[in-house]
Each structure stands twice: as structure tokens, then as C-alpha cells.
N, C-alpha and C. Protein backbone atom coordinates (compact mmCIF):
# COMPACT_ATOMS: atom_id res chain seq x y z
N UNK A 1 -64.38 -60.78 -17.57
CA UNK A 1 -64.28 -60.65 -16.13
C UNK A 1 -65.68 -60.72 -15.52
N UNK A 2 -65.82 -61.20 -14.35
CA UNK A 2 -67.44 -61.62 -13.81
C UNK A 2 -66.97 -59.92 -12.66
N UNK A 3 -68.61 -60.13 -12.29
CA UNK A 3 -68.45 -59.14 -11.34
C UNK A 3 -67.97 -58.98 -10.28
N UNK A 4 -67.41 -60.59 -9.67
CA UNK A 4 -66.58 -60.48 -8.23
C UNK A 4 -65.30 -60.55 -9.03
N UNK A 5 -64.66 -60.51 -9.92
CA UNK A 5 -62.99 -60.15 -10.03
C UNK A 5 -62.86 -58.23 -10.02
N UNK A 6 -64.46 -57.34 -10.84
CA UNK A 6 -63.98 -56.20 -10.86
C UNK A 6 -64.43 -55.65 -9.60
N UNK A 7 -65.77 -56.38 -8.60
CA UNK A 7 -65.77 -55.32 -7.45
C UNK A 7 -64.67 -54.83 -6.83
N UNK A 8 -63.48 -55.60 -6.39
CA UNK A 8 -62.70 -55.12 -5.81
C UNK A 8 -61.87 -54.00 -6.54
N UNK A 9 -61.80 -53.95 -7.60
CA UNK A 9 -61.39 -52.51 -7.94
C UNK A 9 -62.08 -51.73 -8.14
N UNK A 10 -63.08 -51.72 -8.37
CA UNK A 10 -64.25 -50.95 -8.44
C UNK A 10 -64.16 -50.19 -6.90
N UNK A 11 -64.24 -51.01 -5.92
CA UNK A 11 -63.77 -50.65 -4.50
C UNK A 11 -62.64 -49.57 -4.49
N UNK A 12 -61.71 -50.06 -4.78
CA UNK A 12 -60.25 -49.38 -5.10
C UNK A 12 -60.30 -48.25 -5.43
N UNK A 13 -60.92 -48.00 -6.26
CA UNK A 13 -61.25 -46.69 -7.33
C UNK A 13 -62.17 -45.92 -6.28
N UNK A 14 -63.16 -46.08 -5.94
CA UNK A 14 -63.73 -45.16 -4.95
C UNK A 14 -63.02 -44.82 -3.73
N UNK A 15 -62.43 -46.05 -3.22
CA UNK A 15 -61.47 -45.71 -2.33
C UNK A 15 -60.50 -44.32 -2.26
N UNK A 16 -60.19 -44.88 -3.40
CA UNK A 16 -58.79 -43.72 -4.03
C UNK A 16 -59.55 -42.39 -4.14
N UNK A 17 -60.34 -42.18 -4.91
CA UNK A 17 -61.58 -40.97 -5.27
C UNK A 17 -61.30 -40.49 -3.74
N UNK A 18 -61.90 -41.25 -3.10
CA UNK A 18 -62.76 -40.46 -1.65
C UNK A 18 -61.23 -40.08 -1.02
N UNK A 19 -59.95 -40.72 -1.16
CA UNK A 19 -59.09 -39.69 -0.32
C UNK A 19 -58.43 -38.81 -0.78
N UNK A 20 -57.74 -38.67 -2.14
CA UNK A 20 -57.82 -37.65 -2.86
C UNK A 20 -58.89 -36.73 -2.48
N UNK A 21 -60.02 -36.94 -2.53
CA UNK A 21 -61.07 -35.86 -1.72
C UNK A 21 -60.99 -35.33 -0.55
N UNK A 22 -60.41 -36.15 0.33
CA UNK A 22 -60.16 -35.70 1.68
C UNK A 22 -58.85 -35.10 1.80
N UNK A 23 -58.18 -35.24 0.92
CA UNK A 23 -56.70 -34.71 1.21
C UNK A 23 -56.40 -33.19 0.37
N UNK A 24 -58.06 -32.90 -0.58
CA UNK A 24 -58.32 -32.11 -0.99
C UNK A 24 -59.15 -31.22 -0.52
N UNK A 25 -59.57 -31.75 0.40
CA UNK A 25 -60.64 -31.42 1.02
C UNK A 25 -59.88 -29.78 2.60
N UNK A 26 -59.25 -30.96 3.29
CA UNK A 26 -58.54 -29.72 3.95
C UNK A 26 -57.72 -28.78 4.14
N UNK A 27 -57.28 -28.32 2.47
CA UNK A 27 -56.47 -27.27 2.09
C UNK A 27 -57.99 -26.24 1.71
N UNK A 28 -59.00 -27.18 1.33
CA UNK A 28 -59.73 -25.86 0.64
C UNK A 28 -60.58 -25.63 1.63
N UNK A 29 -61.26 -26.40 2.29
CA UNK A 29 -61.86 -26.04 3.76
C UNK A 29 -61.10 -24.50 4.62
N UNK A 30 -60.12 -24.56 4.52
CA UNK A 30 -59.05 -24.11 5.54
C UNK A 30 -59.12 -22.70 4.54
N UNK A 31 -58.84 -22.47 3.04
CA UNK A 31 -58.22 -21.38 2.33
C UNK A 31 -59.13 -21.27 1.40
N UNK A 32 -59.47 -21.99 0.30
CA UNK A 32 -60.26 -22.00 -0.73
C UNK A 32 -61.61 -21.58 -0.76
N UNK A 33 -62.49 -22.25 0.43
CA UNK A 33 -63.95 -22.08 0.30
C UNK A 33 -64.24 -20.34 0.23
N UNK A 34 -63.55 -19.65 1.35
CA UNK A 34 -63.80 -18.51 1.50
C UNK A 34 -63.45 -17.17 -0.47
N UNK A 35 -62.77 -18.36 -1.14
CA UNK A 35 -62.19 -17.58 -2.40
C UNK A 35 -63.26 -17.69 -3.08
N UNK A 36 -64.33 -19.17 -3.35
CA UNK A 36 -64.84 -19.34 -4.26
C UNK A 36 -66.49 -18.67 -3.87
N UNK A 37 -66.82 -18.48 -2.05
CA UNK A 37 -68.06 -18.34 -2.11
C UNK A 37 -67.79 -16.98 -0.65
N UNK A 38 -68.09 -16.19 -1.06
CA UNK A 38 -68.04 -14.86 -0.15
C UNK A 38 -68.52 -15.48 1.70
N UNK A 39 -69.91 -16.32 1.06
CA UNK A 39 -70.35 -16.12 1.89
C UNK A 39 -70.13 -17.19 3.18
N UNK A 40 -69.62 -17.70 2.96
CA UNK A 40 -68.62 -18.83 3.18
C UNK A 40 -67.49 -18.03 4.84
N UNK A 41 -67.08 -16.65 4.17
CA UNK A 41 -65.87 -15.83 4.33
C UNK A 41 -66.38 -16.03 6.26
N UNK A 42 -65.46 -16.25 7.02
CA UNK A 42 -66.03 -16.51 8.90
C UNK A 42 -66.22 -17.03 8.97
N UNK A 43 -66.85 -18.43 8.43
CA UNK A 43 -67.91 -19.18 8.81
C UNK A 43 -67.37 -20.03 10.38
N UNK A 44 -67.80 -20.73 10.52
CA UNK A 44 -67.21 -21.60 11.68
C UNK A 44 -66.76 -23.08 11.06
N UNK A 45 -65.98 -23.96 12.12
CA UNK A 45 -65.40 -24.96 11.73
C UNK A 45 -66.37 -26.01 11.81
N UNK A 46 -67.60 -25.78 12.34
CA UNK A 46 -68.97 -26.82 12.50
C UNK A 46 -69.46 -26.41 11.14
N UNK A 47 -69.61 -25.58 10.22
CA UNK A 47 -70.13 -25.49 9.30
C UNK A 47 -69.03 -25.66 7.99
N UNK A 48 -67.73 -25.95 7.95
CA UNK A 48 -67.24 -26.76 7.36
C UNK A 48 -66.98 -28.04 7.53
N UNK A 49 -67.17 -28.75 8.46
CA UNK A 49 -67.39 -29.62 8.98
C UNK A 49 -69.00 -30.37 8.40
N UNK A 50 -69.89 -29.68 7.64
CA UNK A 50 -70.97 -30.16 7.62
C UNK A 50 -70.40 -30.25 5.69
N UNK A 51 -70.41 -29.23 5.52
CA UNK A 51 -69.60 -29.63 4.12
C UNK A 51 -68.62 -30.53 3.74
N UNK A 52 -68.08 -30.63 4.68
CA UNK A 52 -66.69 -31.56 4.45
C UNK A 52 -67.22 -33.17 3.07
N UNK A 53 -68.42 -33.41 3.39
CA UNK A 53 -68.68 -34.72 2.69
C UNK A 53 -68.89 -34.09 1.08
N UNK A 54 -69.33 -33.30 0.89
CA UNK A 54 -70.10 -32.51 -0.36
C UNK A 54 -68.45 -32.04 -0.87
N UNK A 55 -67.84 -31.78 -0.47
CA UNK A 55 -66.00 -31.07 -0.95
C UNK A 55 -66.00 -32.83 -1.26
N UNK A 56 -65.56 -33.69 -0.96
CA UNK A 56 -64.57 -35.02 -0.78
C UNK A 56 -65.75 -35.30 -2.32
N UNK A 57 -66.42 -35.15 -2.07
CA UNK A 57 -67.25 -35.85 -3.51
C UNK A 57 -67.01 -35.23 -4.66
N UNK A 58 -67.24 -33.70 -4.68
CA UNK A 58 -67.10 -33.15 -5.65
C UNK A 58 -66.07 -32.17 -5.94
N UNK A 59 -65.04 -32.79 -5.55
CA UNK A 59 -63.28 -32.17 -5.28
C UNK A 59 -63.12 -32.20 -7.00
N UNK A 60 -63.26 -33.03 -7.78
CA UNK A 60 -62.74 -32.36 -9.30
C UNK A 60 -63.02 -31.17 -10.01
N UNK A 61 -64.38 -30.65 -9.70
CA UNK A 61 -65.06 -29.73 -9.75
C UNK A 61 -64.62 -28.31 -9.22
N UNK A 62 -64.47 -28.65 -7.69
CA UNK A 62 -64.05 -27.25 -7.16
C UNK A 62 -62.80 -27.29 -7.05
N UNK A 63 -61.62 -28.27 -7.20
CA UNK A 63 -60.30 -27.85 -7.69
C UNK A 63 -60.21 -27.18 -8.86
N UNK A 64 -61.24 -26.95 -9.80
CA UNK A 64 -61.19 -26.58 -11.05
C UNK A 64 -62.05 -25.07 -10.87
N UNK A 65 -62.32 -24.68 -10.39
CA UNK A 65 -63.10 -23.74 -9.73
C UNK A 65 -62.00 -22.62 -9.21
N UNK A 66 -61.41 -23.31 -8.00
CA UNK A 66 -60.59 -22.91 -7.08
C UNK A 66 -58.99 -21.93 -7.95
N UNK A 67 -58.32 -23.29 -8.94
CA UNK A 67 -57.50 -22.77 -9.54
C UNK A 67 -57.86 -21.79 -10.87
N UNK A 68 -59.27 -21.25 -11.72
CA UNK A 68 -60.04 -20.50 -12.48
C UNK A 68 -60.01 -19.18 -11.58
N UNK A 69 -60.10 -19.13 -10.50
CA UNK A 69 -60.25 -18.36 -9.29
C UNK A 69 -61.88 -17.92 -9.93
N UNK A 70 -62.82 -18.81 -9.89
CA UNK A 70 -64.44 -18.23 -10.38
C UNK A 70 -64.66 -17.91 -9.34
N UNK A 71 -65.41 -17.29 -9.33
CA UNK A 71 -66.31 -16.81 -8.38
C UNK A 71 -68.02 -17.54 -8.86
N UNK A 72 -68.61 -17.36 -7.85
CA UNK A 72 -70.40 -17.93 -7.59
C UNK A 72 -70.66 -17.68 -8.74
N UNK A 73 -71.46 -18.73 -9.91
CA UNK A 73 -72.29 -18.54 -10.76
C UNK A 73 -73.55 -17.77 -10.74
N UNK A 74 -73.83 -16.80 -11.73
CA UNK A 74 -75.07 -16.14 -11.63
C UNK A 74 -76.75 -16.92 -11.79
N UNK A 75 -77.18 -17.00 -10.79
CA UNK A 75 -78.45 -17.82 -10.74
C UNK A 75 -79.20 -17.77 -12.05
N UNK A 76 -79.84 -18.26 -13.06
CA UNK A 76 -80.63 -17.70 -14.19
C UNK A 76 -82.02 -19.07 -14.10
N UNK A 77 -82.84 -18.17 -13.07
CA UNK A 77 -83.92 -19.22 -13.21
C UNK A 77 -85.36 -18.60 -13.27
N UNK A 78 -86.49 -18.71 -13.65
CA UNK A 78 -87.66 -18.28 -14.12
C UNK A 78 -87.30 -16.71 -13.13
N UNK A 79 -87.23 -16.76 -12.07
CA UNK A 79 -87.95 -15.42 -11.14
C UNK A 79 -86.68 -14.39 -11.85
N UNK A 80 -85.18 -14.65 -11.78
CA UNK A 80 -84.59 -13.48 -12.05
C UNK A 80 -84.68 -13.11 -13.60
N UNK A 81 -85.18 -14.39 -14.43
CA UNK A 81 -85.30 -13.79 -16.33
C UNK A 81 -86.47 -12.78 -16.07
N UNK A 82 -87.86 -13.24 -15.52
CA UNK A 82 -88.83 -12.22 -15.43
C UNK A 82 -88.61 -11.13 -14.62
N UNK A 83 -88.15 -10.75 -13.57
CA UNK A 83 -87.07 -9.48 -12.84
C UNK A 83 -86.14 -8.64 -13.67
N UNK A 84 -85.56 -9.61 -14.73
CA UNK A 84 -84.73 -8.75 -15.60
C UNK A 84 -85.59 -7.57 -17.25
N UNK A 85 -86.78 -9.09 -17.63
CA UNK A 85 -87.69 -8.85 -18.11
C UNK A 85 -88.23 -7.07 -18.21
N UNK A 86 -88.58 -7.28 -16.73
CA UNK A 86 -89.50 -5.98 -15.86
C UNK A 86 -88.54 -4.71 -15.96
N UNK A 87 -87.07 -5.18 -15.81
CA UNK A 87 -86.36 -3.83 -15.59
C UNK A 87 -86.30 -3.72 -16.98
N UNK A 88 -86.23 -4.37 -17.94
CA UNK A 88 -85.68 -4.14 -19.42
C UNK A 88 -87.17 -3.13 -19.69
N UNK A 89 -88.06 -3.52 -19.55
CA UNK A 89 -89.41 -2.16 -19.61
C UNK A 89 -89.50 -1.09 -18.83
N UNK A 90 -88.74 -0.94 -18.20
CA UNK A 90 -88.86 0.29 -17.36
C UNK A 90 -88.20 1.73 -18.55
N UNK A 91 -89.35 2.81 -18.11
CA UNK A 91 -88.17 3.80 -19.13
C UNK A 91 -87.26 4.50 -18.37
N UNK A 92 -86.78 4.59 -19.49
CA UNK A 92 -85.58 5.15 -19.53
C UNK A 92 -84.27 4.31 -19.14
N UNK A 93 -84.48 3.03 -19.74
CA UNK A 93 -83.34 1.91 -19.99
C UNK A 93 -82.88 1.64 -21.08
């Protein structure tokens, strides 16, 4: 196959991706976001609205998230290992 017989499905396929995303997109906008990220919880409809593109992309992810019912991953990057470090020397730990 040359590359103009697969662009068009290649097309297709993103196509499909991106509305599945969108059709995933405003059940979790609406119910979900507030499950998976506290802080999320009020927000306004302009600030899901700014997310809305970041959900439609990475909808396999946080459907998988969403139904785990996870909650926010714990950050583990240089400042909190050395923070944890510091408390692990403190006495009487």
C-alpha cells in the first residue's frame, strides 16, 4: 500500500479516536473529573472547558483511572525523596 491509499484511514482512525474522546469527554467533565482530582471538585465550566482538549486525547487513560476509582498519584521527585530523607533523620522516628 503507498501512502495515499493508507492516509485516509489513518484519517479515519484519528477521526474515530477524537470522538470517542469527545463523547467521553462529557460524562467525565460533568461527574468524573471531580472523582479523580479533589481539586478539580467546583471548578467552573470555563475551566473544564480549557481541559476539554487534554480529556478527548487522553480519554483511554482516564477512563481507566475513572473506573479503578484512583485517586491523584503521589508526586516522587528529587524535592519530596530529600523531604522524606530529612524526616527519616529526625529523632524519634
Amino acid at each position: 500500500m503507498t501512502w495515499i491509499e493508507i492516509a485516509p484511514w489513518l484519517v479515519r482512525a484519528l477521526g474515530a479516536y477524537a470522538a470517542l474522546g469527545a463523547a467521553f469527554a462529557v460524562p467525565f467533565l460533568a461527574r468524573g473529573i471531580e472523582r479523580l482530582d479533589s481539586g478539580a471538585h467546583g471548578s467552573s465550566w470555563g475551566f473544564r472547558l480549557i481541559v476539554f482538549p487534554g480529556v478527548v486525547a487522553f480519554w483511554p487513560l482516564l477512563l481507566r483511572r475513572w473506573i479503578a476509582g484512583a485517586a491523584l498519584p503521589i508526586e516522587a521527585n528529587a524535592h519530596r525523596r530529600a523531604a522524606q530523607a530529612v524526616r527519616a533523620k529526625e529523632p524519634g522516628r
